[in-house]
Protein backbone atom coordinates (compact mmCIF):
# COMPACT_ATOMS: atom_id res chain seq x y z
CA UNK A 1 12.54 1.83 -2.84
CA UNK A 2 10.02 5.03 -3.06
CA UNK A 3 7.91 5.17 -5.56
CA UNK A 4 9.78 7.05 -8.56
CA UNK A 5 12.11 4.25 -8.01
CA UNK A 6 9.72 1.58 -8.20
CA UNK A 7 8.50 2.73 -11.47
CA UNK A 8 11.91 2.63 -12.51
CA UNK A 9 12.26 -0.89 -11.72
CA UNK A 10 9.56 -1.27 -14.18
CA UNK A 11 10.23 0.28 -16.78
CA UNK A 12 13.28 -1.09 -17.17
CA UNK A 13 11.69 -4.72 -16.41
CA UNK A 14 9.13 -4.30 -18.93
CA UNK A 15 12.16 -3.36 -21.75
CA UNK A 16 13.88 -6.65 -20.78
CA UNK A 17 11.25 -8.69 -21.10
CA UNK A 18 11.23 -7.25 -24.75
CA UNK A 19 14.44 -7.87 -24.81
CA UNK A 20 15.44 -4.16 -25.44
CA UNK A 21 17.73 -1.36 -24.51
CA UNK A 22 16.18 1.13 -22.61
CA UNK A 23 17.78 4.74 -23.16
CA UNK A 24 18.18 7.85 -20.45
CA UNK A 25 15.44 9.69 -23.13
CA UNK A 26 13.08 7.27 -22.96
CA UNK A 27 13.15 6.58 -18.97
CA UNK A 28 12.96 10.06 -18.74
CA UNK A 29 9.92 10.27 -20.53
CA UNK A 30 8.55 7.24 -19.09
CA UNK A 31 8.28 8.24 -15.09
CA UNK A 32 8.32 11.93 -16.10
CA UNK A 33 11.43 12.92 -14.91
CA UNK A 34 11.86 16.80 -14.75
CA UNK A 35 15.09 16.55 -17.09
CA UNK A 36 14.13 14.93 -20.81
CA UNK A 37 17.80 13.68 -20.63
CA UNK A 38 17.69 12.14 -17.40
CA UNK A 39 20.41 14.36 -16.14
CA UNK A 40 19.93 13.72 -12.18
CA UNK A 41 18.65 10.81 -11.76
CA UNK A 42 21.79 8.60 -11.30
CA UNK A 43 20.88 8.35 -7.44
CA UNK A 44 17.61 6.66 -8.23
CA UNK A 45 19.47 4.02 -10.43
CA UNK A 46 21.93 3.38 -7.59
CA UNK A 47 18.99 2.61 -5.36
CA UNK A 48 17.38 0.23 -7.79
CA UNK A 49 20.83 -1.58 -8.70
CA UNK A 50 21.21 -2.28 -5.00
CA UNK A 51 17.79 -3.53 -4.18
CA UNK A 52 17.89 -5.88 -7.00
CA UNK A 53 21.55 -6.99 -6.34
CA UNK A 54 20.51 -8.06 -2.53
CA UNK A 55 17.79 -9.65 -3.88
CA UNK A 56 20.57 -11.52 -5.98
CA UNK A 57 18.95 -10.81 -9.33
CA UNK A 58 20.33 -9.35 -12.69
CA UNK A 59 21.83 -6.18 -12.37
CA UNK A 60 19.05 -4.33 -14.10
CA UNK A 61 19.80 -0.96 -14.96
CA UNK A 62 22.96 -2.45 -17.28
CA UNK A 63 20.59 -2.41 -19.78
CA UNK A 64 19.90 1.11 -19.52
CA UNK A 65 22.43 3.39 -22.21
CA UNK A 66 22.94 6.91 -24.15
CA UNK A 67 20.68 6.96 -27.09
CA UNK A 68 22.69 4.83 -30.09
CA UNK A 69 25.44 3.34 -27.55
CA UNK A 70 24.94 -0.38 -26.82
CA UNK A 71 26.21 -0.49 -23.61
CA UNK A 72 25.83 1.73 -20.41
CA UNK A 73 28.68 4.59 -20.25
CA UNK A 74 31.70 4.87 -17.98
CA UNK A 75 30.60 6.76 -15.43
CA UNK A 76 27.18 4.58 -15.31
CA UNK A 77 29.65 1.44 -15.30
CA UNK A 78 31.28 2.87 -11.90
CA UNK A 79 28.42 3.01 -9.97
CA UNK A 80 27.35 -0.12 -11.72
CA UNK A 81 30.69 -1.97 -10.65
CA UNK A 82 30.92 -0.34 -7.14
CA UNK A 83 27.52 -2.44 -6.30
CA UNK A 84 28.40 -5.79 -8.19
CA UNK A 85 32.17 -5.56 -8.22
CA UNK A 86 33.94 -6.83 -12.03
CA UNK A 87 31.35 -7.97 -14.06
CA UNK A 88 31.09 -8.56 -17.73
CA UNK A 89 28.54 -6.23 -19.04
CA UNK A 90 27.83 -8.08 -21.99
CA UNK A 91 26.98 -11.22 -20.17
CA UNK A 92 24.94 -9.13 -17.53
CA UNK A 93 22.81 -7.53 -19.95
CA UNK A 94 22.00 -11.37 -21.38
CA UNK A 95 20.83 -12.54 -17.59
CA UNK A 96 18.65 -9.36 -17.41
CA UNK A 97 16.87 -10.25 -20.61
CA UNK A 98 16.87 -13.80 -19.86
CA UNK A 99 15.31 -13.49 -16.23
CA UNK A 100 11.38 -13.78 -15.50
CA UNK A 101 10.91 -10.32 -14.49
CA UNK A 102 7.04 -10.91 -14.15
CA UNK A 103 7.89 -13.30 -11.07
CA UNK A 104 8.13 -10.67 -9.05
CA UNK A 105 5.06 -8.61 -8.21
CA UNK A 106 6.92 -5.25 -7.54
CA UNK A 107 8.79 -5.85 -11.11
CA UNK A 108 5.54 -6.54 -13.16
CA UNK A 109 4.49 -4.95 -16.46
CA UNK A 110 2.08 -2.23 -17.26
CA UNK A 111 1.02 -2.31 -20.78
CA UNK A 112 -0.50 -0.13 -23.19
CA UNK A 113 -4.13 -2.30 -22.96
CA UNK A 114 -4.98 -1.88 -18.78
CA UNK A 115 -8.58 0.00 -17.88
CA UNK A 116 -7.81 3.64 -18.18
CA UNK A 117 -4.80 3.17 -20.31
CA UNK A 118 -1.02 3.55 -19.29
CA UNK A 119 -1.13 6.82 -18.26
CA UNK A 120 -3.83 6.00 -14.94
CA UNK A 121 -1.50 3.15 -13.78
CA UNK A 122 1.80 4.75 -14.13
CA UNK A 123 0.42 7.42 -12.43
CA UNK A 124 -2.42 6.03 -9.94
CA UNK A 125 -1.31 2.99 -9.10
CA UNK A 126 1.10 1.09 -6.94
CA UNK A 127 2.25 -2.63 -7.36
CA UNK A 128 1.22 -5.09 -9.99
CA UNK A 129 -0.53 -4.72 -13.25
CA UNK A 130 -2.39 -6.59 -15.21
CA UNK A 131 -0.34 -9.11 -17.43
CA UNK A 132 -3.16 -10.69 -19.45
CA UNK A 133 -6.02 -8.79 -20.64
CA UNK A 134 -7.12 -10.48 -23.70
CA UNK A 135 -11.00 -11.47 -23.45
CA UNK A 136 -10.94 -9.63 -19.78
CA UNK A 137 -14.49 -9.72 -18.27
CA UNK A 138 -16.87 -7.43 -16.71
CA UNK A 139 -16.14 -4.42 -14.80
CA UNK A 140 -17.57 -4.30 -11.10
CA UNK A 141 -17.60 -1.63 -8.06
CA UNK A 142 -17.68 -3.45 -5.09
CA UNK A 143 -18.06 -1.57 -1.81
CA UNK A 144 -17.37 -3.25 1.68
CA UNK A 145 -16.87 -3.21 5.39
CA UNK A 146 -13.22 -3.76 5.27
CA UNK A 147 -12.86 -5.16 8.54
CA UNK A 148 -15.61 -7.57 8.35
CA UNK A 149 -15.38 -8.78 4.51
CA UNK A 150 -11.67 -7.60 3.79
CA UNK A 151 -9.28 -10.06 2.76
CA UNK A 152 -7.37 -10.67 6.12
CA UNK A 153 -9.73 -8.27 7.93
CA UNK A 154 -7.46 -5.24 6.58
CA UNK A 155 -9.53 -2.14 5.58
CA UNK A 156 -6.33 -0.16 5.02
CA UNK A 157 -3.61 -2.15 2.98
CA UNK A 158 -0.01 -0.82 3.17
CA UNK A 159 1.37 -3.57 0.59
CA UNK A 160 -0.03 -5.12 -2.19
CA UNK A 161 0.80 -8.41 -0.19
CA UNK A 162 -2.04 -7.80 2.29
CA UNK A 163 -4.40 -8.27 -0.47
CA UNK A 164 -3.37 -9.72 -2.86
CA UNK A 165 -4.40 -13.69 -3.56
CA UNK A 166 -6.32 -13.24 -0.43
CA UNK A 167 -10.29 -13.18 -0.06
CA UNK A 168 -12.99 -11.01 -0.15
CA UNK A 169 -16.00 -12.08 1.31
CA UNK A 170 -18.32 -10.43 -0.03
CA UNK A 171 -21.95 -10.09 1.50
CA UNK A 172 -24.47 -11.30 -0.50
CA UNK A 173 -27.75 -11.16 0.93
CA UNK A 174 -30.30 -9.95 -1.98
CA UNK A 175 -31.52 -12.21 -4.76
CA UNK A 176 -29.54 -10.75 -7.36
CA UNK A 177 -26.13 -11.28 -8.26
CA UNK A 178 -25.05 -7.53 -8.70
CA UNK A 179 -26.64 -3.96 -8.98
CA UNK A 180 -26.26 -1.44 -11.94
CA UNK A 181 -26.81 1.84 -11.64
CA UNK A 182 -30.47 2.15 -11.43
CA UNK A 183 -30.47 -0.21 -8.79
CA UNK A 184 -31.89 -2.90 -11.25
CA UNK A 185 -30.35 -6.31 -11.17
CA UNK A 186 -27.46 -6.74 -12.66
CA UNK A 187 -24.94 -9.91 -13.78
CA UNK A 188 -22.94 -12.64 -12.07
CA UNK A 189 -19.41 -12.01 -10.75
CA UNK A 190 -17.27 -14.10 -13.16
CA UNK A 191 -13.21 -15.32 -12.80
CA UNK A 192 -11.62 -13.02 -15.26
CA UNK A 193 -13.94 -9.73 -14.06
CA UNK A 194 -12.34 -6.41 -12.77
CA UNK A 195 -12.97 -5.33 -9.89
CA UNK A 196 -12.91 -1.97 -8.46
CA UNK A 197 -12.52 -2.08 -4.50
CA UNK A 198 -14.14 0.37 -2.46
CA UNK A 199 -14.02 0.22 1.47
CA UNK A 200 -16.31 1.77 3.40
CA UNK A 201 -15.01 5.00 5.46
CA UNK A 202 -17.51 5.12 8.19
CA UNK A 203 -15.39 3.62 11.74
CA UNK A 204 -18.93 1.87 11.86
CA UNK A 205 -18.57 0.14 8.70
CA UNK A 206 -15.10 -0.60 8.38
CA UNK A 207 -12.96 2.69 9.02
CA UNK A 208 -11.75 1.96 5.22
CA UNK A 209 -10.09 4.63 2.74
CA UNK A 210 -13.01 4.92 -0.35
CA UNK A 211 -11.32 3.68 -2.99
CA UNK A 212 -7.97 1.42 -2.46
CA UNK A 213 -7.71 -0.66 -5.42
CA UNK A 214 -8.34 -2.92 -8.50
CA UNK A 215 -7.56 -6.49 -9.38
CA UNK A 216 -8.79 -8.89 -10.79
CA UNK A 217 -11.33 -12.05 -9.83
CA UNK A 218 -8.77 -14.65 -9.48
CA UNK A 219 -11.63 -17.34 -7.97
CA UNK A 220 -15.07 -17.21 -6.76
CA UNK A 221 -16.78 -20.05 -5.05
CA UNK A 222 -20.32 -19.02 -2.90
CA UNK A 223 -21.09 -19.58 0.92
CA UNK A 224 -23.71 -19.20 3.31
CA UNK A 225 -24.69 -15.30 2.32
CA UNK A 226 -21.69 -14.72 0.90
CA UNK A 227 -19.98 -14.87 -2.13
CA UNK A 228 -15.40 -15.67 -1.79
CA UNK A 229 -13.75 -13.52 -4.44
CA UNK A 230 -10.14 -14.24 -4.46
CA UNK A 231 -8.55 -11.39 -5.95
CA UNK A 232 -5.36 -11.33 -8.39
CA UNK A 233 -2.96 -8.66 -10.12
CA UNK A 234 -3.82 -6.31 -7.16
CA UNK A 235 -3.15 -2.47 -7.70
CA UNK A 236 -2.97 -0.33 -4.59
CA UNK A 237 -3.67 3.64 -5.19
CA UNK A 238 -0.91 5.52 -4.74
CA UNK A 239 -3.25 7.94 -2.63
CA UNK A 240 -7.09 5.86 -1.64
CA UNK A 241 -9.50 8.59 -1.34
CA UNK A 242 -13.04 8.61 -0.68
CA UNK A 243 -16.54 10.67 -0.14
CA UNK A 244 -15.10 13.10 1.89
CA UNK A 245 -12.40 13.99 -0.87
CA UNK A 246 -15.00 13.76 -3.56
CA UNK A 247 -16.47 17.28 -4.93
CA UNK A 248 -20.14 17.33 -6.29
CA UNK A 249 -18.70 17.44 -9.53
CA UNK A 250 -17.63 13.92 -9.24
CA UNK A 251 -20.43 12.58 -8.29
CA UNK A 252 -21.97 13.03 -11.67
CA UNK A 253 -21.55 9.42 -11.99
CA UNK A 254 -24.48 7.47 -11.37
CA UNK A 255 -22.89 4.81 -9.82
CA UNK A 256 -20.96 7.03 -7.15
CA UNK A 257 -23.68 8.96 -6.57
CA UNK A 258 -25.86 5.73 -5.30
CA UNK A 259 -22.41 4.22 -3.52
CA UNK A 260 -22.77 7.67 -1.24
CA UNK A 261 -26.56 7.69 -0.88
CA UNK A 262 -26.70 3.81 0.02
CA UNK A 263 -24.60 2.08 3.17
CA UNK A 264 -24.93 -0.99 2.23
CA UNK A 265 -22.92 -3.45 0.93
CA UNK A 266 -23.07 -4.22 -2.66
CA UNK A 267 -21.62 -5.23 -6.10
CA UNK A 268 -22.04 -2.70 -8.60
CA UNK A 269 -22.09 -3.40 -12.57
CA UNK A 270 -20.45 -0.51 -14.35
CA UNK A 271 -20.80 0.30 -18.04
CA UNK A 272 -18.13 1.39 -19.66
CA UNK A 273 -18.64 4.50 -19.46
CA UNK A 274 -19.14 4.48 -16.05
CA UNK A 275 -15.77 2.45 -15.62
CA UNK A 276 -14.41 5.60 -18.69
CA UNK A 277 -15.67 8.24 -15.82
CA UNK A 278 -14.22 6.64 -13.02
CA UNK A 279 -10.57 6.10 -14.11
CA UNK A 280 -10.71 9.71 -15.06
CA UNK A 281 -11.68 10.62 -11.33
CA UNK A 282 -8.78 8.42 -10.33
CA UNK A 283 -6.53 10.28 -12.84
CA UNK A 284 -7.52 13.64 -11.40
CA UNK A 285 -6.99 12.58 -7.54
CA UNK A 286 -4.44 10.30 -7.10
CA UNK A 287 -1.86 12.02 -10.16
CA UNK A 288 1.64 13.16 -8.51
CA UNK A 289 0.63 16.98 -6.54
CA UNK A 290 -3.10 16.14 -7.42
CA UNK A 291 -4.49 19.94 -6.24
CA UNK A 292 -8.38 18.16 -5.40
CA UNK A 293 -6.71 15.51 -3.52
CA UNK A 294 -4.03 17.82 -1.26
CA UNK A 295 -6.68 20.72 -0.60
CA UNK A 296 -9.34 17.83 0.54
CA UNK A 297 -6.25 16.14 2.78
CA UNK A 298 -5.63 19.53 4.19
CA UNK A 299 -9.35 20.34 5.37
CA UNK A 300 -10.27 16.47 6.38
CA UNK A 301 -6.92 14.43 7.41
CA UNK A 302 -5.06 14.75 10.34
CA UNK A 303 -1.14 15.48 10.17
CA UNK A 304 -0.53 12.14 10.90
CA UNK A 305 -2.46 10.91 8.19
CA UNK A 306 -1.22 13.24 5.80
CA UNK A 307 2.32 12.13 6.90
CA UNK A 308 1.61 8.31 6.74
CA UNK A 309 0.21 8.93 3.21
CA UNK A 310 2.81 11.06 2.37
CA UNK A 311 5.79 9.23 3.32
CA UNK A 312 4.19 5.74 3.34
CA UNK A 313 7.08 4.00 1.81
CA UNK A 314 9.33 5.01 4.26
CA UNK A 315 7.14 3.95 6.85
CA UNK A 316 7.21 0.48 5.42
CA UNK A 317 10.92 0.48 5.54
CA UNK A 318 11.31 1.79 8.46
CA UNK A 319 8.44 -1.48 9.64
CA UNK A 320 11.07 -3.59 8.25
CA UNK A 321 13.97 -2.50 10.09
CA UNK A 322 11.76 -2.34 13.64
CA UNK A 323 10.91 -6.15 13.09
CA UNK A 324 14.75 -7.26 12.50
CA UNK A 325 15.94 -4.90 15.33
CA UNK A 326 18.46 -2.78 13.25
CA UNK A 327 16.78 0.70 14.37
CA UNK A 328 18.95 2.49 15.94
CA UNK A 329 18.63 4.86 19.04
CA UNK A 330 19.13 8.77 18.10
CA UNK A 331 19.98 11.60 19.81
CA UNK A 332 16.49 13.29 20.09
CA UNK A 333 14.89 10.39 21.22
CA UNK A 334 15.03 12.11 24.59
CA UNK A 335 12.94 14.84 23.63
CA UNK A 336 10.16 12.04 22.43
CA UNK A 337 10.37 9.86 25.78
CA UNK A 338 10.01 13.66 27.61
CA UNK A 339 6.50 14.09 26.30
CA UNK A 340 5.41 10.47 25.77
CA UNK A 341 5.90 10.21 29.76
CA UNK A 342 4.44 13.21 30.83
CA UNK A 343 1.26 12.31 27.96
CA UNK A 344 1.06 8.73 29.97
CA UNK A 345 1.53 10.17 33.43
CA UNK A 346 4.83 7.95 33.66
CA UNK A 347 3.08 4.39 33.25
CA UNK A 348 3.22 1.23 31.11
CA UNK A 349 -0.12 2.16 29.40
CA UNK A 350 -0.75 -1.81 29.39
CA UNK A 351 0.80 -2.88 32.85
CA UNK A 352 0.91 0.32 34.73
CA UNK A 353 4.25 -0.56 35.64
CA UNK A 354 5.74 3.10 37.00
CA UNK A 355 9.58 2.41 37.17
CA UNK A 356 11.31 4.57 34.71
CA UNK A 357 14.53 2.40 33.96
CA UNK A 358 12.21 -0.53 32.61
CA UNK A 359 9.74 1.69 30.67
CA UNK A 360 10.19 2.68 26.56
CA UNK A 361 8.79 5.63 24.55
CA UNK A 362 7.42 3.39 21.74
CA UNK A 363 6.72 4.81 18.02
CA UNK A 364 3.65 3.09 16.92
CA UNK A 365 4.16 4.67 13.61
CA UNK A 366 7.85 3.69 13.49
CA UNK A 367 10.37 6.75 12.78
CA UNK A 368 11.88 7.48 9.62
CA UNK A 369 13.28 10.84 9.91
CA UNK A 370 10.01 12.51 9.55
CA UNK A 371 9.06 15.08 11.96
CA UNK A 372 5.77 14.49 11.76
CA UNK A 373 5.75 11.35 13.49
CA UNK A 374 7.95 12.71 16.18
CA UNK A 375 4.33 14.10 18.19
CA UNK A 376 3.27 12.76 21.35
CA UNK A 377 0.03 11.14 19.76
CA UNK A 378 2.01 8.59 18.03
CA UNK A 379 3.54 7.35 21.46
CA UNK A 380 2.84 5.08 23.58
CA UNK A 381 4.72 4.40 27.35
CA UNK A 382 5.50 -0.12 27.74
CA UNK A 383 7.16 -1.67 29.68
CA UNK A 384 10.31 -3.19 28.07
CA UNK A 385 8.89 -6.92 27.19
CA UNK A 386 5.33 -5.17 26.45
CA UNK A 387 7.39 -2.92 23.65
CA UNK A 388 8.70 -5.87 22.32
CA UNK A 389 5.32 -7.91 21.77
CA UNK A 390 4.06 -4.40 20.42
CA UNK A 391 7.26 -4.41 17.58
CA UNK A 392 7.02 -8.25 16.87
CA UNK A 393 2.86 -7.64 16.24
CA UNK A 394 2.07 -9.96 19.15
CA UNK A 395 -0.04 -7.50 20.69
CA UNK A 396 -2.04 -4.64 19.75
CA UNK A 397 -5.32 -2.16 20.82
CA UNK A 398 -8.48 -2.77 18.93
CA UNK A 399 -8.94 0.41 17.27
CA UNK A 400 -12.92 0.11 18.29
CA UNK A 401 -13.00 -1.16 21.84
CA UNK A 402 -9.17 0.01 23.24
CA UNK A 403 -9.05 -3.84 23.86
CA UNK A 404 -5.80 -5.37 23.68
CA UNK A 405 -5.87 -8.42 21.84
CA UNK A 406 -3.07 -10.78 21.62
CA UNK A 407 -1.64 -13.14 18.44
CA UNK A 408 -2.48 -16.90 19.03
CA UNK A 409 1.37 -17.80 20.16
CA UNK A 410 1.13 -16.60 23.28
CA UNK A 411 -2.15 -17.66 24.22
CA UNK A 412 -0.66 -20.40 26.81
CA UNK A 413 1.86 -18.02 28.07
CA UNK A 414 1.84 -15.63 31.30
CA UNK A 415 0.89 -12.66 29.05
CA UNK A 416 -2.41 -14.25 28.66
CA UNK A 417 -3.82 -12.25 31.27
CA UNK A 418 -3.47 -9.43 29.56
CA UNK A 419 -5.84 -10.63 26.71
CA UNK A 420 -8.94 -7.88 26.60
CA UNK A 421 -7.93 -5.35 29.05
CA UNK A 422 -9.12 -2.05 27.98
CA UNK A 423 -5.85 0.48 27.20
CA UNK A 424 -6.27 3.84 27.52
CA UNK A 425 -4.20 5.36 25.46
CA UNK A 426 -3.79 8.72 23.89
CA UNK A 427 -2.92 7.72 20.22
CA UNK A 428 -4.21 9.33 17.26
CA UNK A 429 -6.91 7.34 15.05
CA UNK A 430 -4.03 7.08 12.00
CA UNK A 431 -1.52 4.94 14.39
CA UNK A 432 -4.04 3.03 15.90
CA UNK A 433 -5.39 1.96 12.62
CA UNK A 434 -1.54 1.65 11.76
CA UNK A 435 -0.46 -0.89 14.24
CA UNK A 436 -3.93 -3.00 14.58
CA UNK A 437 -3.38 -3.37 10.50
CA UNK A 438 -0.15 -4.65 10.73
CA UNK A 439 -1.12 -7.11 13.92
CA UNK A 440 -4.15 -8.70 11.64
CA UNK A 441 -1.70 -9.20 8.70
CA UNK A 442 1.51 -10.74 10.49
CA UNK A 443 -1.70 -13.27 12.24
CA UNK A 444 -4.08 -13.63 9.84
């Protein structure tokens, strides 16, 4: 599901688990749909009643209906009945109210009491929300090298799964527990705290995205000049963005103006109207056609990581269908191999294996229709067996040294040898961050 779809989903999760109707008006409103009616947007519905029937749960959009109608219309009922075949609506509708909606992280609520209000997280954010605020803690700005202190070593999440329940480790080397925004000391990370999760940009530090998120501290336990946050309720932004986005305007804040001027990691302790200021900067760049956040993208990001920002859902699915081997070979794929083999002089860019009928043009972005990941700098030449490894996430390239590293399973097989060879390749920094992301997270 894209996004629009996704918020869909809940919305209509969040009116079962009132056990309520839900009507075209109101959904409308809800993800903004262009059409106050809803007229249009029975393809989105289809999508959602087909992801959640293969996921074998209540057909959800049965309780959507026409304002003062108690049950969804006849034309909603065919679509409804060409996914689940005869059903009794009545009975349906009871599941879908009676089912724990909240089980499922993609399904869960936002509610009217979240930091910066409904509108931010509708908006902003991507994957769960907060499902018990009452007596929430602290707020904190937390800024880290994502690749040594991320949870799983990720700087870049692509699914709330890569951080979410995992742990931060987060440096703690000064005698104080945090920092406000004077640089005086400030107070002790507590379970229950938000947490605002910055990741450094600089390749040095962590080749992170600025800001990528906010959860929760789900469990906090210290170590040797460190401090283990495991977070919870993790929200992804829609669209991370950091300094290099960021307009001297925004920097009013006193907090973001010290995050720029000082590397180093750190805890920060925001008021609230520090916390007031900086869900209204997250409002402002990561809203649906955000006009600060495209024209920075446009003088900063490459195409590539316009695209992969852009279009990031359907790079996920497209992930998904690489790993189960249901991709399927197109016609223009000759037109890719063309340039990936001239780019790699006609070599396995791991082996240097030269014989044509054994070599593959690999996506390391995988395709998904987009042209923009069609470009020679998002190929690589492998051998057959190599391009399998590289789809499986057995193998990758170190972003930082053009190493290739392996995953632990084969480390008493043949391909052992191949274990810190330097690859030069001729990627692009966006799908080398790509795959090495995915190789920590399917090995972590």
């Amino acid at each position: 599901m894209n996004e629009l779809q996704l918020e869909i989903s809940r919305f209509l999760a969040a009116r079962a688990r009132e056990g309520r109707l839900a009507t075209y008006q109101e959904l409308a409103a809800a993800v903004r749909w262009p059409h106050p009616t809803g007229r249009g947007i029975g393809n989105n519905l289809y999508v959602v009643l087909t992801y959640v029937h293969e996921l074998q749960l209540p057909p959800l959009t049965t309780i959507l209906v026409k304002k003062g109608e108690r049950y969804p219309s006849r034309d909603a009922l065919t679509y409804i009945r060409e996914v689940t075949g005869e059903i009794d609506i009545p009975e349906a509708q009871g599941r879908v109210f009676a089912y724990d909606w909240g089980s499922h992280p993609e399904f869960r609520l936002i509610t009217d009491e979240l930091p910066g209000g409904p509108e931010l997280w509708q908006q902003s954010l991507k994957g769960p929300s907060f499902t018990d605020i009452a007596g929430r803690g602290k707020t904190f700005l937390l800024k880290f090298n994502g690749e040594l202190n991320g949870p799983q070593g990720i700087a870049r999440p692509q699914e709330v799964g890569d951080w979410d329940d995992q742990v931060l480790r987060m440096p703690w080397r000064v005698p104080r527990a945090s920092s406000l925004s004077d640089k005086s000391p400030g107070p002790h990370l507590a379970v229950g705290d938000i947490l605002y999760l910055w990741v450094h940009e600089d390749e040095e530090f962590g080749f992170g995205q600025g800001l990528t998120g906010i959860a929760k501290a789900k469990r906090i336990t210290s170590a040797v000049d460190e401090l283990h946050i495991q977070l919870g309720d993790l929200a992804l932004l829609k669209r991370p963005f950091g300094f290099r986005h960021l307009s001297e305007g925004f920097l009013e804040s006193g907090v973001l103006k010290k995050l720029k001027d000082d590397p180093r990691p750190r805890a920060w302790n925001l008021s609230n109207e520090e916390r007031i200021k900086l869900d209204q900067i997250i409002t402002e760049m990561c809203s649906r056609g955000s006009a600060s956040l495209e024209a920075a993208e446009l003088a900063h990001l490459s195409v590539l990581e316009r695209a992969l920002n852009e279009h990031h859902d359907e790079v996920i699915d497209a992930e998904r269908k690489r790993k189960t081997a249901i991709a399927k070979a197109r016609p223009e794929q000759w037109k890719f191999r063309e340039q990936a083999m001239e780019r790699h002089g006609g070599r396995c860019v791991v082996t240097g294996a030269s014989i044509a009928a054994v070599l593959d043009a690999a996506h390391v972005i995988p395709h998904t229709g987009n042209d923009e990941f069609e470009v020679p700098e998002n190929s690589l030449v492998l051998r057959r067996d190599i391009h399998a490894l590289f789809d499986a996430c057995l193998i990758a390239i170190n972003p930082k040294s053009a190493r290739l590293v392996l995953a632990p399973e084969l480390a008493s097989s043949p391909y052992r040898e191949l274990a810190g060879r330097t690859i030069h390749h001729k990627l692009a920094s966006a799908p080398l961050v790509f795959q090495y992301t995915r190789f920590k997270r399917a090995n972590s």
